[in-house]
N, C-alpha and C. Protein backbone atom coordinates (compact mmCIF):
# COMPACT_ATOMS: atom_id res chain seq x y z
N UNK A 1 -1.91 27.56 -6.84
CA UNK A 1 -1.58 28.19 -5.60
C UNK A 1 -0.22 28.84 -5.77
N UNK A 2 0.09 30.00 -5.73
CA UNK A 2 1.34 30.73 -5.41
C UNK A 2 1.40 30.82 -4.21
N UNK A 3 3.01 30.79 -3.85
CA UNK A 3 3.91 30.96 -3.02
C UNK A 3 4.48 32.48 -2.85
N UNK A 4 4.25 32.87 -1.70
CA UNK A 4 4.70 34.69 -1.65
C UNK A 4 5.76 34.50 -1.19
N UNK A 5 6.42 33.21 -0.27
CA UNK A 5 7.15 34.09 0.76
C UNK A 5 7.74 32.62 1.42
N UNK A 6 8.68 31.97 2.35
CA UNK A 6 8.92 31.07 3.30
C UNK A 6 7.78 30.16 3.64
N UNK A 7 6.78 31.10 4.67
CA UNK A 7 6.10 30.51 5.27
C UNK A 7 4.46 31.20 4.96
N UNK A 8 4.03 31.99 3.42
CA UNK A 8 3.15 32.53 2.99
C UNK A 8 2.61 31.80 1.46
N UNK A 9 1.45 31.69 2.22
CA UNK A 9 0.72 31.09 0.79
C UNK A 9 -0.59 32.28 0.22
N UNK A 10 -0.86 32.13 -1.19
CA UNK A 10 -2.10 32.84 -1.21
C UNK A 10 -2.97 31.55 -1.58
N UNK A 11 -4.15 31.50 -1.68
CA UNK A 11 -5.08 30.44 -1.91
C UNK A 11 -5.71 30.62 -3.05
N UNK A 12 -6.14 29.38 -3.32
CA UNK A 12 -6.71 29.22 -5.18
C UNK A 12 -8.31 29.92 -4.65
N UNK A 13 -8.76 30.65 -5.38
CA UNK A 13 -10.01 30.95 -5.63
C UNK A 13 -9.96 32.27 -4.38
N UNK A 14 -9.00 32.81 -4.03
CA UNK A 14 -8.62 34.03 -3.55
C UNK A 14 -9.54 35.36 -3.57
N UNK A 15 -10.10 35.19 -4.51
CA UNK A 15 -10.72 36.66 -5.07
C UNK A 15 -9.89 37.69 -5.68
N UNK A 16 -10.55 38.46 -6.32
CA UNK A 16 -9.90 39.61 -7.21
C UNK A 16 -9.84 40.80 -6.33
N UNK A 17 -8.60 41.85 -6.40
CA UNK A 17 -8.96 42.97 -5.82
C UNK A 17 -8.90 44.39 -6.85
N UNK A 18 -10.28 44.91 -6.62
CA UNK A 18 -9.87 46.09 -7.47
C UNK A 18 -9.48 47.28 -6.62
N UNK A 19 -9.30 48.45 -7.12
CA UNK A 19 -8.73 49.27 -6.95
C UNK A 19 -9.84 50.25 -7.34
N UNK A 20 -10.36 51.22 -6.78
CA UNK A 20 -11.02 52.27 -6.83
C UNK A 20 -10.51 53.84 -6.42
N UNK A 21 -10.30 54.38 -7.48
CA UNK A 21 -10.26 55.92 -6.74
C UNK A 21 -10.98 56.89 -5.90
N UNK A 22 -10.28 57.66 -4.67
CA UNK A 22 -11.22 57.98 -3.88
C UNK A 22 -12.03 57.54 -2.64
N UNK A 23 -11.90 58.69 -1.49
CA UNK A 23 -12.26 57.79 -0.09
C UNK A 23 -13.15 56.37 -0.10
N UNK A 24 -13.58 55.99 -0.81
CA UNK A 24 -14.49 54.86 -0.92
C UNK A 24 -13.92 53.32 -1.78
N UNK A 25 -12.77 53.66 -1.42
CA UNK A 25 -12.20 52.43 -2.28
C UNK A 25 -12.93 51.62 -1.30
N UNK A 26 -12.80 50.28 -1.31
CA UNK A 26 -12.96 48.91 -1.06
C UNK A 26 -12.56 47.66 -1.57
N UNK A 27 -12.56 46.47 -0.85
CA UNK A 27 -12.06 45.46 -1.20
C UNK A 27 -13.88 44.50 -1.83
N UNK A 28 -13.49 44.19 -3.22
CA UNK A 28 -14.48 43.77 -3.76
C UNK A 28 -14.30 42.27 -4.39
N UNK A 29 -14.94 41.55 -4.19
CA UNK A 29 -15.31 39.46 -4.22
C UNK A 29 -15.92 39.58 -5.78
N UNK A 30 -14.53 38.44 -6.53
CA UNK A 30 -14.87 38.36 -7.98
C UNK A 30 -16.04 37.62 -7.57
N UNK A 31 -16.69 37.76 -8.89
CA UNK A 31 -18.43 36.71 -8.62
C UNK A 31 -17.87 35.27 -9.31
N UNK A 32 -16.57 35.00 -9.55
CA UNK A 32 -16.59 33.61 -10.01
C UNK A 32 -15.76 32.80 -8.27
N UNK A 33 -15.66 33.64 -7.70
CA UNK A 33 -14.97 33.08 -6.06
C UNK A 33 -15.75 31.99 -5.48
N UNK A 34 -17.02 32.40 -5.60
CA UNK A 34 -17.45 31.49 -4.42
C UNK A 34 -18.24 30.30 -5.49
N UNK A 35 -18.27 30.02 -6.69
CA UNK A 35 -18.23 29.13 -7.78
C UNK A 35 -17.26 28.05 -7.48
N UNK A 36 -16.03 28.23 -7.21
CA UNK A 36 -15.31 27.07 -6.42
C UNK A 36 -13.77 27.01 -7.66
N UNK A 37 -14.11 27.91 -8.81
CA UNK A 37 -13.08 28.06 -9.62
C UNK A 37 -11.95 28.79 -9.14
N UNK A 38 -11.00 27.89 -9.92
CA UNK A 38 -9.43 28.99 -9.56
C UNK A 38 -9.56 29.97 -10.08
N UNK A 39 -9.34 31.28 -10.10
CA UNK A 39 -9.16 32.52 -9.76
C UNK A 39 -7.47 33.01 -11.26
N UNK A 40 -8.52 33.49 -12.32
CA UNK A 40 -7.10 33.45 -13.54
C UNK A 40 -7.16 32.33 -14.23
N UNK A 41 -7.69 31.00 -13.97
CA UNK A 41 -7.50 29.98 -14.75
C UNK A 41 -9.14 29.48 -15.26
N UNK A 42 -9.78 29.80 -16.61
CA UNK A 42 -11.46 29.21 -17.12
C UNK A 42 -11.52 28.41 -16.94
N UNK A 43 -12.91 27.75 -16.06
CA UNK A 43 -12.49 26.25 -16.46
C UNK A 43 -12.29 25.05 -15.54
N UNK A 44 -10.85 25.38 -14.47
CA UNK A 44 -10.38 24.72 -13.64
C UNK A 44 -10.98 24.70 -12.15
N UNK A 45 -11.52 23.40 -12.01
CA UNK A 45 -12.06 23.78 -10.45
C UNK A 45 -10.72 23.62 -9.35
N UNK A 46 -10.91 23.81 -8.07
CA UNK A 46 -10.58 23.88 -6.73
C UNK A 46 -10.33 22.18 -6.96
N UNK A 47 -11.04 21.52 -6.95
CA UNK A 47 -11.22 19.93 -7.09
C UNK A 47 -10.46 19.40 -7.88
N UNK A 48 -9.80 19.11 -8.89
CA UNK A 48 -8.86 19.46 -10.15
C UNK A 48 -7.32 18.86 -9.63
N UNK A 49 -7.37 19.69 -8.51
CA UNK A 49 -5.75 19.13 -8.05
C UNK A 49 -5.94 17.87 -7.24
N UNK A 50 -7.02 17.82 -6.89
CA UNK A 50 -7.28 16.22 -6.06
C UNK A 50 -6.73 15.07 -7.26
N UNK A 51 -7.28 15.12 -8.56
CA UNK A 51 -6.91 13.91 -9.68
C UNK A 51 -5.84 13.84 -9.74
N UNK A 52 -4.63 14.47 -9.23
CA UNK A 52 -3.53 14.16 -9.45
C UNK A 52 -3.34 13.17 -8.48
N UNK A 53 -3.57 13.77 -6.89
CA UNK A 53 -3.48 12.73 -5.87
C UNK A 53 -3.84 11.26 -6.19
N UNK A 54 -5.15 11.35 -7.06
CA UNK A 54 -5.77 9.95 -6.80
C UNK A 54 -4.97 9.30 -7.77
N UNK A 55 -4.46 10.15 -9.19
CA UNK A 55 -3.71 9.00 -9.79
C UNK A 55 -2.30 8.61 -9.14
N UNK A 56 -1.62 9.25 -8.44
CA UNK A 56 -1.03 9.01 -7.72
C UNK A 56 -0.78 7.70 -6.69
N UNK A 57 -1.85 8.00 -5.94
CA UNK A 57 -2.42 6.84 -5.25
C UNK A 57 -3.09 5.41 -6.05
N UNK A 58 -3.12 5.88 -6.76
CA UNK A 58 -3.57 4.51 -8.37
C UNK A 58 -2.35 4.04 -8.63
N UNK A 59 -1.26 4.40 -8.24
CA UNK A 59 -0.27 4.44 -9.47
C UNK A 59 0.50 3.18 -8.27
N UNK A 60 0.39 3.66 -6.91
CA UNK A 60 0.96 3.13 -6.11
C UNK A 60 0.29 1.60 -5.80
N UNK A 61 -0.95 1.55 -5.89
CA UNK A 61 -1.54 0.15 -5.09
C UNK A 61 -1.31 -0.94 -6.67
N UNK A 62 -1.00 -0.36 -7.70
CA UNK A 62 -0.51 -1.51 -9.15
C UNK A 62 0.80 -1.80 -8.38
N UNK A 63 0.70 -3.50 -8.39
CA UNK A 63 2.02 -4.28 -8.19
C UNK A 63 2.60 -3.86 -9.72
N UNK A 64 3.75 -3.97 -8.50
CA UNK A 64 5.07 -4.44 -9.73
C UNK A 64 5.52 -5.87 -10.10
N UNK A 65 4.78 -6.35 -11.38
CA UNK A 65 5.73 -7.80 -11.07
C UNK A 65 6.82 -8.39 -10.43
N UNK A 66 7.96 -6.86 -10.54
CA UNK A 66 9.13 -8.20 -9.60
C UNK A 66 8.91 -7.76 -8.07
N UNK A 67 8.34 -6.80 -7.81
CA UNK A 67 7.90 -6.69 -6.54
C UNK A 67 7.09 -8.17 -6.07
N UNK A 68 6.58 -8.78 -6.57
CA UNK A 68 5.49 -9.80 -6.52
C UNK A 68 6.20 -11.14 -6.35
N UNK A 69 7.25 -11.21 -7.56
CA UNK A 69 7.86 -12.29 -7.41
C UNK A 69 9.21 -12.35 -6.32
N UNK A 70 9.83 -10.95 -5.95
CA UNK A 70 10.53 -10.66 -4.82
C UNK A 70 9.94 -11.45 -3.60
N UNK A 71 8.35 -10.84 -3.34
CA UNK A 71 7.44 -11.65 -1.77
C UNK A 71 7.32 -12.75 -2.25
N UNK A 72 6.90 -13.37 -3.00
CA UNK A 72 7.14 -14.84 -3.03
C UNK A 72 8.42 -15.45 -2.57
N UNK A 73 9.43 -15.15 -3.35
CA UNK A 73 10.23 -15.75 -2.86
C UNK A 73 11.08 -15.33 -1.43
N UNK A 74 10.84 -14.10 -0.62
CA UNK A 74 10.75 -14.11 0.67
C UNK A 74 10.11 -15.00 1.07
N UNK A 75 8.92 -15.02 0.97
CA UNK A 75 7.82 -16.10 1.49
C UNK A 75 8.29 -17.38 1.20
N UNK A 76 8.65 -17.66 0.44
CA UNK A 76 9.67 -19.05 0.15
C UNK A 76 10.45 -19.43 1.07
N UNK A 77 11.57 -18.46 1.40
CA UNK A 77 12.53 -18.50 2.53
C UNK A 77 12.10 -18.30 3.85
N UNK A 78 10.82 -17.89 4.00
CA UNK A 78 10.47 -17.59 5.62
C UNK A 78 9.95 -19.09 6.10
N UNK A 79 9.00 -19.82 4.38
CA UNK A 79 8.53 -20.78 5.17
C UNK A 79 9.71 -21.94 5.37
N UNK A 80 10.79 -22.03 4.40
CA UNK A 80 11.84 -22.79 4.32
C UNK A 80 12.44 -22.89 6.09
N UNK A 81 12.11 -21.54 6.61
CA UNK A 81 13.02 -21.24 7.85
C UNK A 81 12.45 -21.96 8.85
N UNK A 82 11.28 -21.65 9.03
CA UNK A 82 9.83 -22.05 9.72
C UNK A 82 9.86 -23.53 9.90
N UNK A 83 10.61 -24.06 8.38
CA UNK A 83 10.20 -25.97 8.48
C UNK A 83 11.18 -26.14 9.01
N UNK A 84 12.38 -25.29 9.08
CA UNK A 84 13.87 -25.72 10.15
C UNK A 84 13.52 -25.88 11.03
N UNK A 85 12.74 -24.79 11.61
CA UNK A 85 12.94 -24.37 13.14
C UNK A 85 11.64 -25.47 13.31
N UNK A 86 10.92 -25.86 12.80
CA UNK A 86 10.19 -27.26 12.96
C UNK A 86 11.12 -28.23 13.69
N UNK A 87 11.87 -28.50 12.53
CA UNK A 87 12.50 -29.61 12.35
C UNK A 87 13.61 -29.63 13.81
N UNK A 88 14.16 -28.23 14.12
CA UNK A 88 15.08 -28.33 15.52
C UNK A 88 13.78 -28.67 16.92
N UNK A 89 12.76 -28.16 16.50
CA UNK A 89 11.56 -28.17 17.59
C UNK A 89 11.90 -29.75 17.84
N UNK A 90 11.60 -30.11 16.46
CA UNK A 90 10.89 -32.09 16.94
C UNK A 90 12.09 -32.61 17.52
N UNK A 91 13.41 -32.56 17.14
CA UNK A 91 14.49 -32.58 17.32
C UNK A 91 15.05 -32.87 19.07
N UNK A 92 14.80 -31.42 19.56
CA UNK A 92 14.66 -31.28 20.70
C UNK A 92 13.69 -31.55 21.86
N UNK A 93 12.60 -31.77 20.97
CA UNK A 93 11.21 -32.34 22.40
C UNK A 93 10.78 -31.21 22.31
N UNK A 94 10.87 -29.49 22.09
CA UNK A 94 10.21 -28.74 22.26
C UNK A 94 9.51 -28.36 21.08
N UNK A 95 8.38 -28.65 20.82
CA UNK A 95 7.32 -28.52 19.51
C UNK A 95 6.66 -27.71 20.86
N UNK A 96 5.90 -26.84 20.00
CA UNK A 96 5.59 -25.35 20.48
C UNK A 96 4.05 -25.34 19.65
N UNK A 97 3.35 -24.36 20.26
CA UNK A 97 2.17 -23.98 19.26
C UNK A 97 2.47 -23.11 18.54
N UNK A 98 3.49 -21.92 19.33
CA UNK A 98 4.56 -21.04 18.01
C UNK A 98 4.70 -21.50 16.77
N UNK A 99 5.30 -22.39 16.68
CA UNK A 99 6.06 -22.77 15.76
C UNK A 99 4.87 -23.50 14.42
N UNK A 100 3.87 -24.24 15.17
CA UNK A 100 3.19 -24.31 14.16
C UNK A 100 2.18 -23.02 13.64
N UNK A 101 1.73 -22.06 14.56
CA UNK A 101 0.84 -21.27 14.59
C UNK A 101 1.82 -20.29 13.46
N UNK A 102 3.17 -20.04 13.38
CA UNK A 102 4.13 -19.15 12.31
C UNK A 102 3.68 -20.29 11.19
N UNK A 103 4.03 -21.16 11.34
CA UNK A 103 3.84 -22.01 9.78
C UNK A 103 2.73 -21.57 9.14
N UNK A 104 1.46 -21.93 9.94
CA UNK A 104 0.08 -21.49 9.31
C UNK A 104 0.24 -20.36 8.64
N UNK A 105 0.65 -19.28 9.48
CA UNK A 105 0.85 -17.81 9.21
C UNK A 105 1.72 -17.35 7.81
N UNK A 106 2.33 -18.22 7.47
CA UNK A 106 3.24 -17.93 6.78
C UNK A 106 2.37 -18.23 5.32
N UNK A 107 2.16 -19.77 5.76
CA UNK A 107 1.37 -20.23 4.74
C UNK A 107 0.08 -19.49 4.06
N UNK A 108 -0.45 -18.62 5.00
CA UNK A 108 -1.82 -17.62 4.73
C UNK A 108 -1.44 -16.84 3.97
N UNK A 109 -0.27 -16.42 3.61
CA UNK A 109 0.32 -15.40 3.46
C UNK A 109 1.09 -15.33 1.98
N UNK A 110 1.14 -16.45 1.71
CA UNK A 110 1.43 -16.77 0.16
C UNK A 110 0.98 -16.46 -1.06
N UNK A 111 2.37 -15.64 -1.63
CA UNK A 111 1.50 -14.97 -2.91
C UNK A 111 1.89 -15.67 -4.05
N UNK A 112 0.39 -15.49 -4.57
CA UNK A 112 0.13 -15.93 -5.60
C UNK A 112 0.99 -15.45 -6.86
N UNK A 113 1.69 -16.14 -7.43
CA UNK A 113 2.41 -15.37 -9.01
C UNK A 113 2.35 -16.13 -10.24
N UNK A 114 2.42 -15.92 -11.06
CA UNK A 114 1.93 -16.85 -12.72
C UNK A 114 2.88 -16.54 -13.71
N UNK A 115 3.55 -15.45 -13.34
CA UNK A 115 4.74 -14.98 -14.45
C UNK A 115 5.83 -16.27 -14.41
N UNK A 116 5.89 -16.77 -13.50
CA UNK A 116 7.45 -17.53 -13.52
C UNK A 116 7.28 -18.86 -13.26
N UNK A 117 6.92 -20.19 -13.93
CA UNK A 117 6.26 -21.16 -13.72
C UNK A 117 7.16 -22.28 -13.05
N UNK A 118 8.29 -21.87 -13.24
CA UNK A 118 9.88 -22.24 -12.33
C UNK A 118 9.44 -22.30 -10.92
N UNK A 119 9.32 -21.03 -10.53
CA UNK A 119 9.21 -20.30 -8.95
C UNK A 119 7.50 -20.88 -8.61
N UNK A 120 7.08 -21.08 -9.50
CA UNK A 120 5.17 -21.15 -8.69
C UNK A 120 5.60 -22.69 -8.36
N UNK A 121 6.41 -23.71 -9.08
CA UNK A 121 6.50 -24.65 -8.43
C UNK A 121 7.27 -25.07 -7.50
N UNK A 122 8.29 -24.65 -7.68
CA UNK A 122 9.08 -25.14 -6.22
C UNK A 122 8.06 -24.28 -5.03
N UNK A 123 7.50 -22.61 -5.24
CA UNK A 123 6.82 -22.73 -3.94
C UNK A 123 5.73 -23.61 -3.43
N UNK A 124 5.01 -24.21 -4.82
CA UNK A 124 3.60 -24.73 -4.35
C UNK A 124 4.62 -26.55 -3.84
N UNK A 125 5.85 -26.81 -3.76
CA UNK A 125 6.47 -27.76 -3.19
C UNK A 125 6.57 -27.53 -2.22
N UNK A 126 7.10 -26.12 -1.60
CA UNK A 126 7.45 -25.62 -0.35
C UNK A 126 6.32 -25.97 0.73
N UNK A 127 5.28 -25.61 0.25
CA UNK A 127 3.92 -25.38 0.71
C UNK A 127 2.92 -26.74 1.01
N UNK A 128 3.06 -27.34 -0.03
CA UNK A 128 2.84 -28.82 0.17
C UNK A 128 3.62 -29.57 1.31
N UNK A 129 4.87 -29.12 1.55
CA UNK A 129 5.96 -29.54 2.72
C UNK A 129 5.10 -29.47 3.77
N UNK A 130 5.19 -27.98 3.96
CA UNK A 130 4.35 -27.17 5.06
C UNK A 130 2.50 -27.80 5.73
N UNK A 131 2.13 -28.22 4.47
CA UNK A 131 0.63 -28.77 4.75
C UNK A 131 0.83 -30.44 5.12
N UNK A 132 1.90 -31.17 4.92
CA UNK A 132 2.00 -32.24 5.09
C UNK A 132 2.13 -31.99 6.78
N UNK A 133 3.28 -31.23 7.29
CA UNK A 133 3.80 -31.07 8.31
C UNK A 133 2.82 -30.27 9.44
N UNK A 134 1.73 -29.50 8.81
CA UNK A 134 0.58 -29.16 9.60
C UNK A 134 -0.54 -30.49 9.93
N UNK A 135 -0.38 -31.07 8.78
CA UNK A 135 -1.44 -32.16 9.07
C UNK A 135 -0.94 -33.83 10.03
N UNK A 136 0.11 -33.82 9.77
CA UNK A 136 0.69 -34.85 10.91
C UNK A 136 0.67 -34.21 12.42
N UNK A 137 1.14 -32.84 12.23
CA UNK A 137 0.66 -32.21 13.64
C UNK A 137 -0.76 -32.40 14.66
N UNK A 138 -1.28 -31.72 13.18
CA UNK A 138 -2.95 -32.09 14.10
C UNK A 138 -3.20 -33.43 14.03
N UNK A 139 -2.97 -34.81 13.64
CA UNK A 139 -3.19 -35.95 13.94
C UNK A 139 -2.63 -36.12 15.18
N UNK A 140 -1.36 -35.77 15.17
CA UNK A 140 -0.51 -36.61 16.70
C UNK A 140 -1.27 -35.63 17.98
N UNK A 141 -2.06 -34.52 17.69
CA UNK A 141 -2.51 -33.70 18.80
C UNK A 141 -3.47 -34.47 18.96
N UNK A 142 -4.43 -35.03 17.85
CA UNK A 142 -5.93 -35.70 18.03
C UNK A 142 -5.79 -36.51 18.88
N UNK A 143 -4.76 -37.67 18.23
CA UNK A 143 -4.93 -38.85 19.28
C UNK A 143 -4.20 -39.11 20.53
C-alpha cells in the first residue's frame, strides 16, 4: 500500500491505468485486479499482510517466563494479604463472606510455574495456609 499524501491512501490491487491516444482514451482494469493479487508485486496476495498480524498476535499470547514467575509471586503477596486481612477479620468479630470469597478467588487464580522450585514451594505453602483456613471456615459455618 502506498501513501500519497497526509490523509491519502492508494489500495493494493488498485488496477493499472493505461493511457491511450485520442478522444477515446479510457480508464482500463488490469485482468490480474480482481484475482485478489497486489498490483506490481507476482505472486503476493491481498491476504499476505494478514500473516504478519497473526504472527504478531502469536508472538504476544507466548508467556514470558519472568512474566510468569512475576504473577506468581504477586499472587503470593495478594494471598499473603488476604490471610492478614483474615486474620484482622477473626481478630475483630467481623469475618465477612468477602473476605473468604477473595481468598477462594485468589486461590483460583494461582499460577502454575516449574522454572523456580524455591518459589513453587513457598507458594504451594502459601496456599496450603489458605486451604487450611478455607476449610476450618466451612466447618465452623456447618456446625
Amino acid at each position: 500500500m502506498r501513501i500519497d499524501g497526509p490523509n491519502g491512501t492508494n489500495g493494493v490491487g488498485a488496477g493499472k491505468r493505461t493511457r491511450k491516444s485520442g478522444p477515446s482514451a479510457a480508464f482500463e482494469v488490469d485482468s490480474d485486479a480482481g484475482s485478489g493479487r497486489a498490483s506490481g508485486v507476482p505472486g503476493v496476495s491481498v491476504a499476505a499482510g494478514l500473516g504478519g498480524v497473526d504472527a504478531i498476535l502469536a508472538l504476544q499470547a507466548v508467556e514470558d517466563p519472568f512474566e510468569r514467575r512475576r504473577q506468581a509471586i504477586r499472587n503470593g503477596h495478594d494471598l499473603l494479604d488476604a490471610l492478614d486481612d483474615l486474620k484482622l477479620a477473626v481478630l475483630e468479630g467481623r469475618l465477612g463472606s468477602s473476605t473468604l470469597g477473595r481468598l477462594e478467588m485468589l486461590l483460583d487464580q494461582r499460577a502454575e510455574i516449574a522454572d523456580d522450585p524455591g518459589l513453587v514451594e513457598v507458594l504451594d505453602a502459601i496456599a496450603l495456609r489458605v486451604q487450611v483456613e478455607l476449610a476450618k471456615r466451612s466447618q465452623r459455618d456447618a456446625a
